[in-house]
PDB file of N, CA and C in Angstrom:
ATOM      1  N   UNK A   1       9.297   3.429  -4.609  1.00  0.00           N
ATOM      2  CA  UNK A   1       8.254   2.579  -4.084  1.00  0.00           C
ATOM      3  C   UNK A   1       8.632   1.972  -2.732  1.00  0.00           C
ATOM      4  N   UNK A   2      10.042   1.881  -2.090  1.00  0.00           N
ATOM      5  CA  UNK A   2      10.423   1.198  -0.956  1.00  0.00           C
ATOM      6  C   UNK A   2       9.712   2.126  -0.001  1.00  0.00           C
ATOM      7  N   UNK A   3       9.723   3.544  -0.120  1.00  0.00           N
ATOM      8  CA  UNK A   3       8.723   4.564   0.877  1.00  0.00           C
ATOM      9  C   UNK A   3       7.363   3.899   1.002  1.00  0.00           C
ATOM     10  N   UNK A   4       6.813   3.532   0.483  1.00  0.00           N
ATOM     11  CA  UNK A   4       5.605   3.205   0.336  1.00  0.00           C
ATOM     12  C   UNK A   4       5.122   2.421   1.133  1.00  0.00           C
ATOM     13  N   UNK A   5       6.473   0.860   0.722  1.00  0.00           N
ATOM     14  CA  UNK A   5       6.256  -0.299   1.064  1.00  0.00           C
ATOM     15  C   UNK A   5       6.353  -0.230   2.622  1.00  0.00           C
ATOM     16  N   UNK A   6       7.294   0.693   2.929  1.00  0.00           N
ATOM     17  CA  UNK A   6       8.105   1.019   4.110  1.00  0.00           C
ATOM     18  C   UNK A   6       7.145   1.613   5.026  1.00  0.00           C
ATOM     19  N   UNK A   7       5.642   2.406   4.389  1.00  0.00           N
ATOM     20  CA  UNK A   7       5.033   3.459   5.174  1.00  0.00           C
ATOM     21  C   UNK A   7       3.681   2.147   5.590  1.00  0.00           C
ATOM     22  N   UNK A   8       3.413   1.367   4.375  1.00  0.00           N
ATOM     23  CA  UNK A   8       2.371   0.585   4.633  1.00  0.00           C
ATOM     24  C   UNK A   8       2.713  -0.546   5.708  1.00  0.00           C
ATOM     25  N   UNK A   9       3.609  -1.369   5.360  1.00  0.00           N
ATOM     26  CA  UNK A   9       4.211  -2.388   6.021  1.00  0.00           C
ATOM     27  C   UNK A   9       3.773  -1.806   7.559  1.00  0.00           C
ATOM     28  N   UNK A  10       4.480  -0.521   8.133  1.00  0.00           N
ATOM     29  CA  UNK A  10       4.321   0.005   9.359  1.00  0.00           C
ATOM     30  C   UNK A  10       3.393   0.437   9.696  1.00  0.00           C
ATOM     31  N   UNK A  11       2.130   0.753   9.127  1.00  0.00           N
ATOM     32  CA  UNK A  11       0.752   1.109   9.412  1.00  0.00           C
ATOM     33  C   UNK A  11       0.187   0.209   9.895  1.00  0.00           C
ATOM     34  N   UNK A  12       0.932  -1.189   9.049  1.00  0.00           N
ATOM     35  CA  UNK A  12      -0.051  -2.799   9.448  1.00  0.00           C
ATOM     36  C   UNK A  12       0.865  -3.077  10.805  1.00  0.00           C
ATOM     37  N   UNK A  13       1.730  -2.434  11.049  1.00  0.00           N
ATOM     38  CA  UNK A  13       2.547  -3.177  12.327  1.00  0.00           C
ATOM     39  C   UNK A  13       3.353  -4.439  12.124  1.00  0.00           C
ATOM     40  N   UNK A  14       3.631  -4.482  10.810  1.00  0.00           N
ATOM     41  CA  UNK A  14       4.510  -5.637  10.250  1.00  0.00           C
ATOM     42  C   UNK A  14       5.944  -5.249   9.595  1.00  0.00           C
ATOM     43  N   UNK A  15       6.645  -6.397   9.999  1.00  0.00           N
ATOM     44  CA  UNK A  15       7.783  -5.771   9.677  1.00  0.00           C
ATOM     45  C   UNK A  15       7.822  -5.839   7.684  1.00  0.00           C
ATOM     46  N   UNK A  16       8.992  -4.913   7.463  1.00  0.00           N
ATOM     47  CA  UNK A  16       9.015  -3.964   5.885  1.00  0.00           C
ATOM     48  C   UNK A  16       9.300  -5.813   5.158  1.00  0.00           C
ATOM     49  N   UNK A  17      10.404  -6.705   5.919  1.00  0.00           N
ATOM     50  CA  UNK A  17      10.323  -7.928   5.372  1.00  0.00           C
ATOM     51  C   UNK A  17       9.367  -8.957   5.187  1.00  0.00           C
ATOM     52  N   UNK A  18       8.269  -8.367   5.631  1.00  0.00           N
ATOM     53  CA  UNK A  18       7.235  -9.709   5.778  1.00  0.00           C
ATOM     54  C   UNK A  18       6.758  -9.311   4.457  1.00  0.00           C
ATOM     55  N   UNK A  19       7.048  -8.705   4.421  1.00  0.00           N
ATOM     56  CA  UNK A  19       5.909  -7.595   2.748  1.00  0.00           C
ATOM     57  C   UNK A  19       6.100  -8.408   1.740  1.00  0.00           C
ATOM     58  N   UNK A  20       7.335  -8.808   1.635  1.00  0.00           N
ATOM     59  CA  UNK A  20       8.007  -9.853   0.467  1.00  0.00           C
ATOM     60  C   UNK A  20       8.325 -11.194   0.490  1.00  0.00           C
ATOM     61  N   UNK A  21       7.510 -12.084   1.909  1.00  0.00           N
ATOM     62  CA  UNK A  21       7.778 -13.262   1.984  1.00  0.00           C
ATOM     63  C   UNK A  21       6.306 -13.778   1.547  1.00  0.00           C
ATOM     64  N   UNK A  22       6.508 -15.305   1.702  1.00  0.00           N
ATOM     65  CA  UNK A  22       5.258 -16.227   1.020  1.00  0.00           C
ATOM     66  C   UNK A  22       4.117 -16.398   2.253  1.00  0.00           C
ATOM     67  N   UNK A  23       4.303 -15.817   2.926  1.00  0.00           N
ATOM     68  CA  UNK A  23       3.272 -16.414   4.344  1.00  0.00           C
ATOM     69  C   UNK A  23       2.093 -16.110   4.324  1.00  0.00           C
ATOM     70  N   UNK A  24       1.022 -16.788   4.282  1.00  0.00           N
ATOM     71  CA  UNK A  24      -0.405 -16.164   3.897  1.00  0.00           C
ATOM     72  C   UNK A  24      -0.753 -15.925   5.941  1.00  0.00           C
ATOM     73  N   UNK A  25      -0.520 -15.310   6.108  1.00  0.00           N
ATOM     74  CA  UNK A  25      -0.647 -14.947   7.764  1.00  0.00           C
ATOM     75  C   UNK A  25      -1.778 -13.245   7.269  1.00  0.00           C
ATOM     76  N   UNK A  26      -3.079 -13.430   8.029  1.00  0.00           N
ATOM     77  CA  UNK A  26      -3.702 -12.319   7.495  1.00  0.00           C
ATOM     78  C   UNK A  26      -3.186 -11.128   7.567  1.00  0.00           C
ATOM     79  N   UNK A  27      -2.171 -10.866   8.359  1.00  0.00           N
ATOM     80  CA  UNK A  27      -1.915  -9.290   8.581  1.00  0.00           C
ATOM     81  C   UNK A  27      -1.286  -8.908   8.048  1.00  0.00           C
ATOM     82  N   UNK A  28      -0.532  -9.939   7.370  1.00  0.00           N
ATOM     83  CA  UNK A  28       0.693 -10.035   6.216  1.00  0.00           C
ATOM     84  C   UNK A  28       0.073  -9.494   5.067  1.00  0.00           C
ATOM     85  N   UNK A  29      -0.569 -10.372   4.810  1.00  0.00           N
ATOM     86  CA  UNK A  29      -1.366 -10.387   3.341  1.00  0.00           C
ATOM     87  C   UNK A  29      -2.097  -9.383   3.417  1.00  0.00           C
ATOM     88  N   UNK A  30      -2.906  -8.563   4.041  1.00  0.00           N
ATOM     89  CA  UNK A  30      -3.611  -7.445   3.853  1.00  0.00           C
ATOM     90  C   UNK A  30      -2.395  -6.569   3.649  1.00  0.00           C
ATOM     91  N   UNK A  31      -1.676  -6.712   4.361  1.00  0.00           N
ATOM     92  CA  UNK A  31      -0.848  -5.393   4.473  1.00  0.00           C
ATOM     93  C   UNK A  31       0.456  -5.168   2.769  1.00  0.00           C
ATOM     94  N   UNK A  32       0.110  -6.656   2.105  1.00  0.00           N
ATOM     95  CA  UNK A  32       0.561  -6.910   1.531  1.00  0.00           C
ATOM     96  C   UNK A  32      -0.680  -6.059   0.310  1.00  0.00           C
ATOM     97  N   UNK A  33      -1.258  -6.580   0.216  1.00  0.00           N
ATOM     98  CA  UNK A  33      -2.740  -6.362  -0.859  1.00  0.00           C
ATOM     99  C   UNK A  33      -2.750  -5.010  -1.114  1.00  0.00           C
ATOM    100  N   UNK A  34      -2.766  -4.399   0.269  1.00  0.00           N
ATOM    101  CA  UNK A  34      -3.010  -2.980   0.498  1.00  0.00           C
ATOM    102  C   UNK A  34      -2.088  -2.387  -0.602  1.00  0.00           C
ATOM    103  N   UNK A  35      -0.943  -2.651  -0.310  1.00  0.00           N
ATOM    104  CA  UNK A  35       0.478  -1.822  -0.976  1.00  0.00           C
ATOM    105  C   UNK A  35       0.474  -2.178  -1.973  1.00  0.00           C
ATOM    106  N   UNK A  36       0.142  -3.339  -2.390  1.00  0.00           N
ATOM    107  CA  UNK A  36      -0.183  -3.682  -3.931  1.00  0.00           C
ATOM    108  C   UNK A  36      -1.250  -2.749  -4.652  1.00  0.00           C
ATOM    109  N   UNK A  37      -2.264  -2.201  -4.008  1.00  0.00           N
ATOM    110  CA  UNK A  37      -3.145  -1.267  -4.502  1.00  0.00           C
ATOM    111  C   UNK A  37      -2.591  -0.227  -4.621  1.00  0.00           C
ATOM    112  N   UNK A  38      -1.782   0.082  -3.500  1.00  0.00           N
ATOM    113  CA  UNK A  38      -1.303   1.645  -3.476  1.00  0.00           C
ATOM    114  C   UNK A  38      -0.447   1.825  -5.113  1.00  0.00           C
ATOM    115  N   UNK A  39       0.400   1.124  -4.986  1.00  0.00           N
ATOM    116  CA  UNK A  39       1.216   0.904  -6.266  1.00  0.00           C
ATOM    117  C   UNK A  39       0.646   1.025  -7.577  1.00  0.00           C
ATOM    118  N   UNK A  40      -0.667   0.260  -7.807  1.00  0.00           N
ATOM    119  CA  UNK A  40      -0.933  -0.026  -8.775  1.00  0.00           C
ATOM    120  C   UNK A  40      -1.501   1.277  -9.264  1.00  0.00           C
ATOM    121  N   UNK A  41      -2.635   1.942  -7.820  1.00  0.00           N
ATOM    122  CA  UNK A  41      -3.196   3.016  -8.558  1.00  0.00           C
ATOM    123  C   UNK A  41      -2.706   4.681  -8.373  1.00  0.00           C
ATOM    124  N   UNK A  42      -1.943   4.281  -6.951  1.00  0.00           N
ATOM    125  CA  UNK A  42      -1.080   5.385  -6.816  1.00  0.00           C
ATOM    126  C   UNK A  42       0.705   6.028  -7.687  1.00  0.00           C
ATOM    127  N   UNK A  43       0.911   4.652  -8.309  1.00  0.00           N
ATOM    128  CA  UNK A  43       2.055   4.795  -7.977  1.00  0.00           C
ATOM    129  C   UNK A  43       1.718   4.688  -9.936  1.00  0.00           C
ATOM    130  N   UNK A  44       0.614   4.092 -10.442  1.00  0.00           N
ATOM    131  CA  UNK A  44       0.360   4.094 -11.657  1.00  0.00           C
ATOM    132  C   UNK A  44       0.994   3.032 -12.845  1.00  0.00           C
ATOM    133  N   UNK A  45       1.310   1.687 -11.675  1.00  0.00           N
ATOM    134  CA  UNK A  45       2.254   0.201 -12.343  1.00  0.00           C
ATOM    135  C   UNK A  45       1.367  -0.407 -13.154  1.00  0.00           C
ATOM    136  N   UNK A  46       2.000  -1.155 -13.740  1.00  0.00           N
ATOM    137  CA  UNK A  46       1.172  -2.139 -14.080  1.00  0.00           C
ATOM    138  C   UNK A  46       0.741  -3.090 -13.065  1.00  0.00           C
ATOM    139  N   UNK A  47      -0.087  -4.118 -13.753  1.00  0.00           N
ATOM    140  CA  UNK A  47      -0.119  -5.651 -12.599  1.00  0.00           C
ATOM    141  C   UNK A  47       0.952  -6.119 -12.924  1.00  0.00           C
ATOM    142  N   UNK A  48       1.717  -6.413 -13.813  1.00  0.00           N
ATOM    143  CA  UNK A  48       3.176  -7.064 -13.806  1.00  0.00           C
ATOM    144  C   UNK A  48       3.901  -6.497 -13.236  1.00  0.00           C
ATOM    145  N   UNK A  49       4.521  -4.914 -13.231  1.00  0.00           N
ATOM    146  CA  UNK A  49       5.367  -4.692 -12.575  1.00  0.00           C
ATOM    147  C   UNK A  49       4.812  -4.958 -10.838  1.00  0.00           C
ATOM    148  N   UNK A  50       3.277  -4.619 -10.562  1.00  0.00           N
ATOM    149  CA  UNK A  50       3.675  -4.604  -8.958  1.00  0.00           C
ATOM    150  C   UNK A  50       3.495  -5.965  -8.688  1.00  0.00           C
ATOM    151  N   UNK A  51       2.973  -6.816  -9.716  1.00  0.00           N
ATOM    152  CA  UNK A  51       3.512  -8.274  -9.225  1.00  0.00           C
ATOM    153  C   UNK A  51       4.923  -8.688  -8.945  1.00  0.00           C
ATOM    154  N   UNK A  52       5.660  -8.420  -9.973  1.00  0.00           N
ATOM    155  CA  UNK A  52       7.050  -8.834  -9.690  1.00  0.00           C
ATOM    156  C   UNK A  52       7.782  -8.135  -9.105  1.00  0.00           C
ATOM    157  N   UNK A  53       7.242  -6.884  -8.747  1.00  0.00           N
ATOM    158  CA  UNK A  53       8.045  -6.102  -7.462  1.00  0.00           C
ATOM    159  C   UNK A  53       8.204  -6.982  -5.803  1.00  0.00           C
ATOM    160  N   UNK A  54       6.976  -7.864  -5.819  1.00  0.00           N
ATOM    161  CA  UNK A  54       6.812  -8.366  -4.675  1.00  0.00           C
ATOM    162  C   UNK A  54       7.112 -10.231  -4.870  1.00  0.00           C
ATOM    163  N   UNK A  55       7.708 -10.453  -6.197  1.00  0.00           N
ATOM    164  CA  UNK A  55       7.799 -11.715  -6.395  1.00  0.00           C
ATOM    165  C   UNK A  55       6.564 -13.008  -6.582  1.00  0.00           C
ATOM    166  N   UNK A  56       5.971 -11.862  -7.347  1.00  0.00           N
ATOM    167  CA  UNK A  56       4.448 -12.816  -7.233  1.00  0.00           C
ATOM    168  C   UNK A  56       4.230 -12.567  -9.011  1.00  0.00           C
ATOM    169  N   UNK A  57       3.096 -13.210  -9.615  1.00  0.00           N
ATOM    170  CA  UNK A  57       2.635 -13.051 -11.167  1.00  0.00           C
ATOM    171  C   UNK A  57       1.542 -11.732 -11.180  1.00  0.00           C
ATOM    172  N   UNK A  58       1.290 -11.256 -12.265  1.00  0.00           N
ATOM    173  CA  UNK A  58       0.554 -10.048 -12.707  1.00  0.00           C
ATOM    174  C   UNK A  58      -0.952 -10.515 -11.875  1.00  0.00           C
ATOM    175  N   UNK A  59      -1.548 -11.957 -11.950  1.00  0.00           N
ATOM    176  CA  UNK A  59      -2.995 -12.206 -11.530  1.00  0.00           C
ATOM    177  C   UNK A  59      -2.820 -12.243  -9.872  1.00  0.00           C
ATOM    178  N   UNK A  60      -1.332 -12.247  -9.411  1.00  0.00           N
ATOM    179  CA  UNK A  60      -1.955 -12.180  -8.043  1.00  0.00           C
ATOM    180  C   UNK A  60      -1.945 -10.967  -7.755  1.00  0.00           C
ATOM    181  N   UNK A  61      -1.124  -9.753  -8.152  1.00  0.00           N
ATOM    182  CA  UNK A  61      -1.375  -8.577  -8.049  1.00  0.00           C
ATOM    183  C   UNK A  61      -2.808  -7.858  -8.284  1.00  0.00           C
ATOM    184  N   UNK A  62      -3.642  -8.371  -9.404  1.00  0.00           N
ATOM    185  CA  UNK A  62      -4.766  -8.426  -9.754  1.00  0.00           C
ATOM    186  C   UNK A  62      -5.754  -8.817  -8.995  1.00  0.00           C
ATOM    187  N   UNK A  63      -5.575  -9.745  -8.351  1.00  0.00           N
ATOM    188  CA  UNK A  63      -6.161 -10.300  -7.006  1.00  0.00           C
ATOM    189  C   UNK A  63      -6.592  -9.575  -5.777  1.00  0.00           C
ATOM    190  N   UNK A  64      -4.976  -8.978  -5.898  1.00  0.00           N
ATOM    191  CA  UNK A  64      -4.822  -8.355  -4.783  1.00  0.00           C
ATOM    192  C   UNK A  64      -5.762  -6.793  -4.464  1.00  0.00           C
ATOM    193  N   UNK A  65      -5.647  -6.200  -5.681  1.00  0.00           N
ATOM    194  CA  UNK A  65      -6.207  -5.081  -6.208  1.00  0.00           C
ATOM    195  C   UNK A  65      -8.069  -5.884  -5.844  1.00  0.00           C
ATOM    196  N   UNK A  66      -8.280  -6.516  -6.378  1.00  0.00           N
ATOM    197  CA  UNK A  66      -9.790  -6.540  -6.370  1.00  0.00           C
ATOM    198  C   UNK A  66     -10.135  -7.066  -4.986  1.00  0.00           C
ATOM    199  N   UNK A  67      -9.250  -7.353  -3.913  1.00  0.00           N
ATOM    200  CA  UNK A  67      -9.845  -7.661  -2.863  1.00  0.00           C
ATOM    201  C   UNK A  67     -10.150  -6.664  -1.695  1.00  0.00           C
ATOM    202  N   UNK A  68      -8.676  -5.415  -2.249  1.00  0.00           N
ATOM    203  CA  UNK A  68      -8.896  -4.482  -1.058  1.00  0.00           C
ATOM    204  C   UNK A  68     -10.109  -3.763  -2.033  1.00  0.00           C
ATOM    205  N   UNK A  69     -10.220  -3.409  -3.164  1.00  0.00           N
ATOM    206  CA  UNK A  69     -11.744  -2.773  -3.739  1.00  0.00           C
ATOM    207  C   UNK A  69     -12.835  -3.176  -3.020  1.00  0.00           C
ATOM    208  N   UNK A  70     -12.926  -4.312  -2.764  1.00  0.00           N
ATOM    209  CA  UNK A  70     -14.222  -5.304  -2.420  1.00  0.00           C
ATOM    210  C   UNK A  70     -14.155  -5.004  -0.845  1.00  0.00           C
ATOM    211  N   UNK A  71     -13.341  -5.302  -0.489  1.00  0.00           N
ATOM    212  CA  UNK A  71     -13.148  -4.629   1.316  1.00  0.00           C
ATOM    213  C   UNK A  71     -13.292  -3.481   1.860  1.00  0.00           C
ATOM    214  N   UNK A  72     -12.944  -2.581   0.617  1.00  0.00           N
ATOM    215  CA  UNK A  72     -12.506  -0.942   0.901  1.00  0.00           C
ATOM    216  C   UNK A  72     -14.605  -0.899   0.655  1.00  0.00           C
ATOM    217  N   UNK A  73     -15.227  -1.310  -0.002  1.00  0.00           N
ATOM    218  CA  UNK A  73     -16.587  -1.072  -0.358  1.00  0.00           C
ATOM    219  C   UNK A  73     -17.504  -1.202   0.721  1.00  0.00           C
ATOM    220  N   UNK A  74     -17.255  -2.379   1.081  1.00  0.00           N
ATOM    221  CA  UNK A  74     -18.101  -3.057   1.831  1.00  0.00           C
ATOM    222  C   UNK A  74     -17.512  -3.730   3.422  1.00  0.00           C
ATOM    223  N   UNK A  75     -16.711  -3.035   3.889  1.00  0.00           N
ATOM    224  CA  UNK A  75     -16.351  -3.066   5.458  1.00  0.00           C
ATOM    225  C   UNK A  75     -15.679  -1.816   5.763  1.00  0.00           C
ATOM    226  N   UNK A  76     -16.617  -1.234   6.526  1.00  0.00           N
ATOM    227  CA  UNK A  76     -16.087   0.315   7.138  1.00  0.00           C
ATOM    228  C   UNK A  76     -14.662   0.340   7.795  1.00  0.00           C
ATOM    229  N   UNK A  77     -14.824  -0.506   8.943  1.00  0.00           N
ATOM    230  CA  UNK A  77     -13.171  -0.255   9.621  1.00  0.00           C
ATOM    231  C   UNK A  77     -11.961  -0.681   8.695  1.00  0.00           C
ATOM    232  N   UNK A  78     -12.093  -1.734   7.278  1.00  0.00           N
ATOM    233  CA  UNK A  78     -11.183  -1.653   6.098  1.00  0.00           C
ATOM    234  C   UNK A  78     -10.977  -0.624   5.619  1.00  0.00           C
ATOM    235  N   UNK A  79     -12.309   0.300   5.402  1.00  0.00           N
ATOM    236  CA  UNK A  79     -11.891   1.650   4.954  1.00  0.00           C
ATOM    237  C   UNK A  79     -11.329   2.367   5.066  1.00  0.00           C
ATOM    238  N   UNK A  80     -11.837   2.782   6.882  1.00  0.00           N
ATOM    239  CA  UNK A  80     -11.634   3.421   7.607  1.00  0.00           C
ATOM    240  C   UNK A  80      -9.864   3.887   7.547  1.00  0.00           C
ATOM    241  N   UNK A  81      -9.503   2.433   7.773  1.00  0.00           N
ATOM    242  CA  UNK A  81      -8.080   2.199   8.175  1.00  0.00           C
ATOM    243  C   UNK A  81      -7.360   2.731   6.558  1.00  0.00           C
ATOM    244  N   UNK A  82      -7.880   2.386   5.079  1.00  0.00           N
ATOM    245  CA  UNK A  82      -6.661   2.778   4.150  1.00  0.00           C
ATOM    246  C   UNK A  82      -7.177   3.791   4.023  1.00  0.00           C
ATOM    247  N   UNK A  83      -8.313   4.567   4.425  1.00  0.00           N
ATOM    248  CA  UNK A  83      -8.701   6.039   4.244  1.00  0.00           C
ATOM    249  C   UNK A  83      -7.436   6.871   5.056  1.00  0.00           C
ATOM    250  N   UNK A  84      -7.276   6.652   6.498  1.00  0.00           N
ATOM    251  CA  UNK A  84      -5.991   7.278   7.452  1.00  0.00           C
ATOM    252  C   UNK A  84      -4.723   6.671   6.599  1.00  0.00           C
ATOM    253  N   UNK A  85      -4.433   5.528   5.946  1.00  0.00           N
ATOM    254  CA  UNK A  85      -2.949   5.352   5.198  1.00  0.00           C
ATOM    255  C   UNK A  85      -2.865   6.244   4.331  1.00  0.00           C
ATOM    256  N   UNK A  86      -3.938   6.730   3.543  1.00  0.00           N
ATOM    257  CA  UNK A  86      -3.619   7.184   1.757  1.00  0.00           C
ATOM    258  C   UNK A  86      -3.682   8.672   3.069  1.00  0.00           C
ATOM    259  N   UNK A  87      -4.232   8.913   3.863  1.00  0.00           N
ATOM    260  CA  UNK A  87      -4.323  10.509   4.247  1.00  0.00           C
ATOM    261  C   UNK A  87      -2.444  10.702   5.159  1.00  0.00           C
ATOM    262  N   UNK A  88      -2.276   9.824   5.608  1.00  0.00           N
ATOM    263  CA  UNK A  88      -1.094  10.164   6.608  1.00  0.00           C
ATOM    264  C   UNK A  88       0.352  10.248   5.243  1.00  0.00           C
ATOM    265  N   UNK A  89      -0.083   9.096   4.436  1.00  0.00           N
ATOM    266  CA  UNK A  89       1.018   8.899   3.542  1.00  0.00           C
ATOM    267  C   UNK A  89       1.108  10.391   2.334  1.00  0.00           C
ATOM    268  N   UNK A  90      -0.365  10.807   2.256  1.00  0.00           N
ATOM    269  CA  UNK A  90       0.202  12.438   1.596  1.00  0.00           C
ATOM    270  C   UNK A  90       0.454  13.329   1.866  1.00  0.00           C
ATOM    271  N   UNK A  91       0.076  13.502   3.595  1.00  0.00           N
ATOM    272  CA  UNK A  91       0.212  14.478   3.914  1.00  0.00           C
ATOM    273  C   UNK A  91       1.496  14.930   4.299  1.00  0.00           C
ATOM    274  N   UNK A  92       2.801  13.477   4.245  1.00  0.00           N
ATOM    275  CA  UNK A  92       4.154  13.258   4.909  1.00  0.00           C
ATOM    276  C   UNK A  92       4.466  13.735   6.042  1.00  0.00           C
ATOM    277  N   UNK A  93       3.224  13.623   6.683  1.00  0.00           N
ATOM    278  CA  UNK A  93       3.513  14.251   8.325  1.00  0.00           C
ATOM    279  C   UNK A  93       3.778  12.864   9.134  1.00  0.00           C
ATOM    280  N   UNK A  94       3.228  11.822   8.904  1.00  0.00           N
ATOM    281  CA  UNK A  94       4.172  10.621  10.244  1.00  0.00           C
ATOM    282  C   UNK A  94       4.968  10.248   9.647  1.00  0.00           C
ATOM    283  N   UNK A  95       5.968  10.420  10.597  1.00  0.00           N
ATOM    284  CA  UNK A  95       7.475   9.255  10.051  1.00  0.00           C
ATOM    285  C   UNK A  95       7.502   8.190  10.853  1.00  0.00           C
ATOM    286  N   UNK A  96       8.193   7.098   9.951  1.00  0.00           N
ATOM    287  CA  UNK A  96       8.273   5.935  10.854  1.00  0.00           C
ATOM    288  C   UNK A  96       9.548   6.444  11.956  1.00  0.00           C
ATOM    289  N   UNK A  97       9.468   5.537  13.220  1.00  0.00           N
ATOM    290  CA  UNK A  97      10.840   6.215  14.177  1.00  0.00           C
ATOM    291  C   UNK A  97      11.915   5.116  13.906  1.00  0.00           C
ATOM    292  N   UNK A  98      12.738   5.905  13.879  1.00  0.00           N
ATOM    293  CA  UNK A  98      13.915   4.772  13.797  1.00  0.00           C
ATOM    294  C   UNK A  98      14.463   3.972  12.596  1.00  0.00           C
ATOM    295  N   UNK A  99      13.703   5.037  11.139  1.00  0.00           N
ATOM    296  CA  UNK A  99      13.752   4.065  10.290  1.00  0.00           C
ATOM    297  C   UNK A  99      15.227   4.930   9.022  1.00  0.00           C
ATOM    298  N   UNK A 100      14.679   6.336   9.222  1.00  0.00           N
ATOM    299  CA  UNK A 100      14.987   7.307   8.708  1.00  0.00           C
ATOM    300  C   UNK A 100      14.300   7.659   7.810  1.00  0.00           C
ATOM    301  N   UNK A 101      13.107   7.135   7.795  1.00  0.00           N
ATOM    302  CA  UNK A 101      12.114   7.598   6.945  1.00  0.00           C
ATOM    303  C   UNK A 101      11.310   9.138   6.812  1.00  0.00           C
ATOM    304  N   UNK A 102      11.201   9.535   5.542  1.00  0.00           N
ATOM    305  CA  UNK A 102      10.925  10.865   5.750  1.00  0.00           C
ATOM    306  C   UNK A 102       9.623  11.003   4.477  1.00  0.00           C
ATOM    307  N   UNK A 103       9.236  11.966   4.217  1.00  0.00           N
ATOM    308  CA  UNK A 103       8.318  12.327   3.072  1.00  0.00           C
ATOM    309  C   UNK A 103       8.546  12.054   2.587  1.00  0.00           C
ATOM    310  N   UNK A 104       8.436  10.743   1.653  1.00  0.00           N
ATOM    311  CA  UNK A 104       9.210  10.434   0.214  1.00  0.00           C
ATOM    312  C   UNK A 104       8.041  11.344  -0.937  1.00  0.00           C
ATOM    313  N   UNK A 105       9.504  11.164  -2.097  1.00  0.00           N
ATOM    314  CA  UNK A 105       9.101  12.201  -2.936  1.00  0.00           C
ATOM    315  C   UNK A 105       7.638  11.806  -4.136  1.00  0.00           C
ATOM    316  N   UNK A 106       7.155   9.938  -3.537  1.00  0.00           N
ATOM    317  CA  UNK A 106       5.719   9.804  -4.052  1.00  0.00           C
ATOM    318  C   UNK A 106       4.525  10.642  -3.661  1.00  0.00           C
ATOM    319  N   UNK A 107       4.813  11.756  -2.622  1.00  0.00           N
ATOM    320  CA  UNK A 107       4.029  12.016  -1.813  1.00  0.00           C
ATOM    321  C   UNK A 107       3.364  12.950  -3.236  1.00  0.00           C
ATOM    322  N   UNK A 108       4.302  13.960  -3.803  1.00  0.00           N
ATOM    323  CA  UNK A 108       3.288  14.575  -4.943  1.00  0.00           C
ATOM    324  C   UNK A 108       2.411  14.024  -5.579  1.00  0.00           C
ATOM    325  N   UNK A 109       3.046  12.626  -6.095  1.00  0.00           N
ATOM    326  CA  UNK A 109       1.851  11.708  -6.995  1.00  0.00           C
ATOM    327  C   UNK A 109       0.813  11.409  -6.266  1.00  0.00           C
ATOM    328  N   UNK A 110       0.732  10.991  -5.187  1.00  0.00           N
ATOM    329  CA  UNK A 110      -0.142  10.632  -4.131  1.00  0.00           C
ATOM    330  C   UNK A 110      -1.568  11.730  -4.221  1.00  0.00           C
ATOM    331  N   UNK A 111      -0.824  13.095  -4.236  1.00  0.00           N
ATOM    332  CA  UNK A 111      -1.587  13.959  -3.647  1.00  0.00           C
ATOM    333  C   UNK A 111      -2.258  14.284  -5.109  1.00  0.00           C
ATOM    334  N   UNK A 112      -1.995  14.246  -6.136  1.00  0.00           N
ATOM    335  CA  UNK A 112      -2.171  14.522  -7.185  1.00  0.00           C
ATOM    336  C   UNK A 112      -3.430  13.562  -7.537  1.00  0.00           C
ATOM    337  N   UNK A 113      -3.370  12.058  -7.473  1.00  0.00           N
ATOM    338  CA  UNK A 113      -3.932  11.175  -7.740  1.00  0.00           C
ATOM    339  C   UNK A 113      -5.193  11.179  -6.575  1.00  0.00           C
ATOM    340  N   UNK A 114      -5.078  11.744  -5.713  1.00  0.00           N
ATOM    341  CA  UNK A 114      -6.050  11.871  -4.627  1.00  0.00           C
ATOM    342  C   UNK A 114      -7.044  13.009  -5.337  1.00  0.00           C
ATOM    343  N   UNK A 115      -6.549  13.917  -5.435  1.00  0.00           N
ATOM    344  CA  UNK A 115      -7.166  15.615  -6.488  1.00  0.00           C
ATOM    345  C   UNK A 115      -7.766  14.930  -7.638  1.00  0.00           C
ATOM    346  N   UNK A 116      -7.415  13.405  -7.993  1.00  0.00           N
ATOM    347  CA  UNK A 116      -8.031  13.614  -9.263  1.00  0.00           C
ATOM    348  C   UNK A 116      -8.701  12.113  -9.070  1.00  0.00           C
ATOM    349  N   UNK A 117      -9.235  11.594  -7.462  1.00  0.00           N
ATOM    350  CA  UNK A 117     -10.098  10.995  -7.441  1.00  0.00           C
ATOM    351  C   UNK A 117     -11.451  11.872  -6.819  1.00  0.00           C
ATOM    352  N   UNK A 118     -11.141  12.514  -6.507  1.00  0.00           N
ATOM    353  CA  UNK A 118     -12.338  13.911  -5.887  1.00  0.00           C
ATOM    354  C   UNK A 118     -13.346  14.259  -6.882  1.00  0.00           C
TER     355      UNK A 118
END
């Protein structure tokens, strides 16, 4: 899951540490929410585990999940934007520079879970 955190964090242009601090700063927190979704439905967690992956309780993970739903629905450029994350993150073609980041091996589940939202 650190690939993940590692691929989203850098999509939002935030650093991989902000992901796990308390700062309600919006770019934080989306970028935070986001990866909380990815996890939950990509990665197939519970709300407890991707709550306490990020040091938070199962309802804020829950939270988190129903806000990018509600965003991802009803604001295009929200979409827009985790439509290019979930597409760049399966296809393992961008790497972050400098990170040593490479295709991590969620990329099958990814692609799998994508095939079987179609």
């Amino acid at each position: 899951m650190t690939d993940l955190i590692k691929f989203t964090a850098f999509q939002f242009g935030i650093d991989e540490d902000e992901m796990f601090s308390t700062t309600r700063v919006q770019a934080v927190c989306n970028a935070r929410q986001v990866c909380m979704y990815f996890m939950r439905v990509y990665g197939y967690l519970s709300f407890r585990r991707v709550g306490k992956y990020f040091g938070k309780d199962h309802a804020t993970a829950m939270h988190a999940c129903n806000i990018v739903k509600r965003h991802y629905e009803y604001e295009k450029k929200f979409k827009v934007k985790v439509d290019k994350i979930v597409e760049a993150y399966a296809s393992g073609l961008l790497l972050i520079p400098d990170t040593g980041w490479d295709a991590p091996e969620e990329v099958t589940m990814v692609e799998e879970r994508l095939i079987d939202l179609q």
